[in-house]
N, C-alpha and C. Protein backbone atom coordinates (compact mmCIF):
# COMPACT_ATOMS: atom_id res chain seq x y z
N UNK A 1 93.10 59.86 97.97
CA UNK A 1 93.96 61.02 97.91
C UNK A 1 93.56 61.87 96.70
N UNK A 2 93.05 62.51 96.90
CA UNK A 2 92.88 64.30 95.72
C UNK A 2 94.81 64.35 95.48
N UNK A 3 93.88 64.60 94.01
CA UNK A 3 95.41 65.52 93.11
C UNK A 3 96.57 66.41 93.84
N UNK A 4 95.84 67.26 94.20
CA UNK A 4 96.38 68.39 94.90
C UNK A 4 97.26 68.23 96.28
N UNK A 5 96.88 66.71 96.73
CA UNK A 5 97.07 66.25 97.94
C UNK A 5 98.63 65.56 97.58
N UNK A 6 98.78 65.20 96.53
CA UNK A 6 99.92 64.25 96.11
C UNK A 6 101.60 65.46 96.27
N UNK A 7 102.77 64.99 96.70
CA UNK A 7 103.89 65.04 97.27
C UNK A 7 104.12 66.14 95.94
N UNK A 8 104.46 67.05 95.80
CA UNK A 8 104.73 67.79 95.33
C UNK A 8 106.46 68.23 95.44
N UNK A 9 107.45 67.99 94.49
CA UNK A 9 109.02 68.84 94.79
C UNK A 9 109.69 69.35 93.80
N UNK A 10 110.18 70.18 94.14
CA UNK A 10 110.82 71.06 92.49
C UNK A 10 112.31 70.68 93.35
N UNK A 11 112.72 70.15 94.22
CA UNK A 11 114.33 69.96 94.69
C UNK A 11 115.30 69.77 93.54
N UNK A 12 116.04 71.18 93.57
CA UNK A 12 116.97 70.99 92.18
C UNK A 12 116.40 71.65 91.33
N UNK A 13 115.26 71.97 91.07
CA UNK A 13 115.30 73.19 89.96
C UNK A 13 115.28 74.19 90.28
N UNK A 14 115.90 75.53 89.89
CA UNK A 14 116.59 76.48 89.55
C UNK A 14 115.19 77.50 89.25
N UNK A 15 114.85 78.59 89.90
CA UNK A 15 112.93 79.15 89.23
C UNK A 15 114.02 80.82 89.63
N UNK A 16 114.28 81.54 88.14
CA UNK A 16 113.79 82.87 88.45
C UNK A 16 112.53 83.74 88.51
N UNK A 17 112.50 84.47 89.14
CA UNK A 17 110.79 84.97 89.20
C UNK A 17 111.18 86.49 88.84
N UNK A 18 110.51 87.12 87.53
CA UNK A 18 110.77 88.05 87.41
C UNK A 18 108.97 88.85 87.36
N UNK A 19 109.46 89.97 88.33
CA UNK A 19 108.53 91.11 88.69
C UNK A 19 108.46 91.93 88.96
N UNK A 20 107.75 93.01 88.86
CA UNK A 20 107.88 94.38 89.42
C UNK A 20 107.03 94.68 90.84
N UNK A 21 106.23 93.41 91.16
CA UNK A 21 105.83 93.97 92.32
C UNK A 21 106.04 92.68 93.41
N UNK A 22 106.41 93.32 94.57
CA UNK A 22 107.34 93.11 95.36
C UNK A 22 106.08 91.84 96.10
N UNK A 23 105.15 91.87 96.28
CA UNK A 23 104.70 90.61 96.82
C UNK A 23 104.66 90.21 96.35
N UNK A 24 104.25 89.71 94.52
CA UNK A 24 104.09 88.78 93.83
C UNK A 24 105.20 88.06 94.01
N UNK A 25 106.65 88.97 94.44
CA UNK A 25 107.76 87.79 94.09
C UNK A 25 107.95 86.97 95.71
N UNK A 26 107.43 87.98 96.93
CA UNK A 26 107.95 86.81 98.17
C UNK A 26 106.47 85.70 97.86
N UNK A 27 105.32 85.86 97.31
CA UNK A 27 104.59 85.04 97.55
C UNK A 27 104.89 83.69 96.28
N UNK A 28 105.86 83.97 95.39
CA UNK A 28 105.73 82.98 94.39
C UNK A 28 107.39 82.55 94.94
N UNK A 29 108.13 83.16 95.19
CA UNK A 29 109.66 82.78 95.93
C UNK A 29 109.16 81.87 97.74
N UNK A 30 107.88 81.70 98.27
CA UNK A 30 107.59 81.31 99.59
C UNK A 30 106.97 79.91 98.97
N UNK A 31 106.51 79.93 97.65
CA UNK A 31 105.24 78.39 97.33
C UNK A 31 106.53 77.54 96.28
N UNK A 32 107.37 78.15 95.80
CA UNK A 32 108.47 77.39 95.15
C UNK A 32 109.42 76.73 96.23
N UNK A 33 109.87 77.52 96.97
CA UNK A 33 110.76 77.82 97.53
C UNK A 33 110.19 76.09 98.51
N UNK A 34 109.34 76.40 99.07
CA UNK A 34 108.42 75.27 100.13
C UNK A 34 108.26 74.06 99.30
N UNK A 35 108.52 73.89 97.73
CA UNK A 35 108.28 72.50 97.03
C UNK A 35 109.92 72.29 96.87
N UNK A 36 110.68 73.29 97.25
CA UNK A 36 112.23 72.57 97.03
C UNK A 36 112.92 73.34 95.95
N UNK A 37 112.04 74.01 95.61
CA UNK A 37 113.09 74.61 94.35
C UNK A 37 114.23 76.00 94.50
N UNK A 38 115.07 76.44 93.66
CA UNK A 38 116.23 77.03 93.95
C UNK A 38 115.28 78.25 93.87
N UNK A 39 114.83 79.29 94.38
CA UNK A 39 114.81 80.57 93.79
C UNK A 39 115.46 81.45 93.76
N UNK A 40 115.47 82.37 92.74
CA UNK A 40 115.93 83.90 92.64
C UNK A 40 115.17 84.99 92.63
N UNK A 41 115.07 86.17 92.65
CA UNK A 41 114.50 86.68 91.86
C UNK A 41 114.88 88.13 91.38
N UNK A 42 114.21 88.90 90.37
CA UNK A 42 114.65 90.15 89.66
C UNK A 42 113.38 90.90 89.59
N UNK A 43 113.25 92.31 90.36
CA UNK A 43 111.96 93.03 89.92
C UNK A 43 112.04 93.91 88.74
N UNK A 44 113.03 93.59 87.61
CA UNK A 44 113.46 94.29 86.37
C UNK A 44 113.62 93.15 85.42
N UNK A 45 113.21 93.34 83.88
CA UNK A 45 114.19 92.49 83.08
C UNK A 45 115.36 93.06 83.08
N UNK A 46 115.76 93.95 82.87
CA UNK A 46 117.18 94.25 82.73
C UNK A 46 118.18 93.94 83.69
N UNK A 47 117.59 93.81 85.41
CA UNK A 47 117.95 92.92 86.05
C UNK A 47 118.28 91.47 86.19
N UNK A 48 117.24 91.01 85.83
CA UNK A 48 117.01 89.32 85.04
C UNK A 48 118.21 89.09 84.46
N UNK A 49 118.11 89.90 83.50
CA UNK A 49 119.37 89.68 82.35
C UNK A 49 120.51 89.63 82.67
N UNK A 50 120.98 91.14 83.70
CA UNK A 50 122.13 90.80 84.97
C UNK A 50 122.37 89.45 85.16
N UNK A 51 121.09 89.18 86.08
CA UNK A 51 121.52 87.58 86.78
C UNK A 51 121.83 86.49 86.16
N UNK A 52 121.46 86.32 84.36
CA UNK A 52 121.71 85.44 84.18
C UNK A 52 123.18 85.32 83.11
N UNK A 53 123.54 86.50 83.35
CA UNK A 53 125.55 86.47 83.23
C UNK A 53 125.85 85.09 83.69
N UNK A 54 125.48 85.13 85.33
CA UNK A 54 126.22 84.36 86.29
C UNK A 54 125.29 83.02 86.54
N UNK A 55 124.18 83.40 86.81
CA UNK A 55 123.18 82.15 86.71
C UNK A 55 122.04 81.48 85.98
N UNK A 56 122.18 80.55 85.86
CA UNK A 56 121.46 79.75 84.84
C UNK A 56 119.92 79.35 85.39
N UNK A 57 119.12 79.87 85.59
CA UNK A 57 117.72 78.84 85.63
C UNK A 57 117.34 77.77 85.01
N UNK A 58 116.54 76.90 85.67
CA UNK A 58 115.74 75.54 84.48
C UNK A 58 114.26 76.81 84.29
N UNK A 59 113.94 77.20 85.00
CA UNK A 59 112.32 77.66 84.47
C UNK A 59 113.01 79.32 84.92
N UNK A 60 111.64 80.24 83.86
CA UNK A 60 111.70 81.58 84.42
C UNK A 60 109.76 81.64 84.20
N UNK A 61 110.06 82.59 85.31
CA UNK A 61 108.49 83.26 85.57
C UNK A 61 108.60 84.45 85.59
N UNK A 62 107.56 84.99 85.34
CA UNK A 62 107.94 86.36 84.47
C UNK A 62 106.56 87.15 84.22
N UNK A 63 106.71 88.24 84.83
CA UNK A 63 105.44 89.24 84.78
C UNK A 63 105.72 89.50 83.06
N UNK A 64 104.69 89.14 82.32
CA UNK A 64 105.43 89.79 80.80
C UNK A 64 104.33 91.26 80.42
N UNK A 65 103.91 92.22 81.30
CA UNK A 65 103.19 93.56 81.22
C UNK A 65 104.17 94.31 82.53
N UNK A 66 105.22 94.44 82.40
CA UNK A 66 105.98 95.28 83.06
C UNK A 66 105.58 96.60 82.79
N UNK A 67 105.83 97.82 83.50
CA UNK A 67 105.45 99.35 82.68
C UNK A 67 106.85 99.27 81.94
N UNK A 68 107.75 99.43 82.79
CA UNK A 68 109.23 99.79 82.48
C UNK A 68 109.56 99.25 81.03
N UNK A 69 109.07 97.90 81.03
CA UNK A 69 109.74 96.64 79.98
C UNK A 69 108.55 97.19 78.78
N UNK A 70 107.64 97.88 79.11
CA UNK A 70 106.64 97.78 77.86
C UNK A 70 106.94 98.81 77.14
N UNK A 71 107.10 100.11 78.09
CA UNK A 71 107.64 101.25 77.31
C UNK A 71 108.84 101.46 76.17
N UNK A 72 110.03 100.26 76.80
CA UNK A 72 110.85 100.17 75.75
C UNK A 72 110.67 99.29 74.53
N UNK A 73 109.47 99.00 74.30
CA UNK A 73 109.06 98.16 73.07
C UNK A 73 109.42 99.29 71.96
């Protein structure tokens, strides 16, 4: 059995995916999502930030070269 081949499950963890572009998030919300894990996601930080009023993630993923998010540096 190859590495890659071995049982893979995130069941129970919690993955926000934050991005601005809209396939990155169904294609990283479709390969999480398929190992078990909770997803969300936000195509804004300021959205992100919204969501996590109410919800808590174990991991975040995160485009960190947003335009939006860079400009307000």
């Amino acid at each position: 059995m190859y590495p890659w081949e071995a049982a893979t499950t995130l069941e129970g963890v919690r993955v926000l995916v934050v991005d601005d572009q809209q396939d990155t998030i169904e294609v990283l919300t479709a390969v999480l999502g398929q190992c078990g894990a909770e997803v969300r996601s936000a195509s804004s930080a300021a959205e992100a930030l919204e969501m996590l009023q109410e919800w808590k993630p174990d991991v975040l993923v995160s485009d960190i070269g947003m335009p939006v998010e860079e400009a307000m540096r």
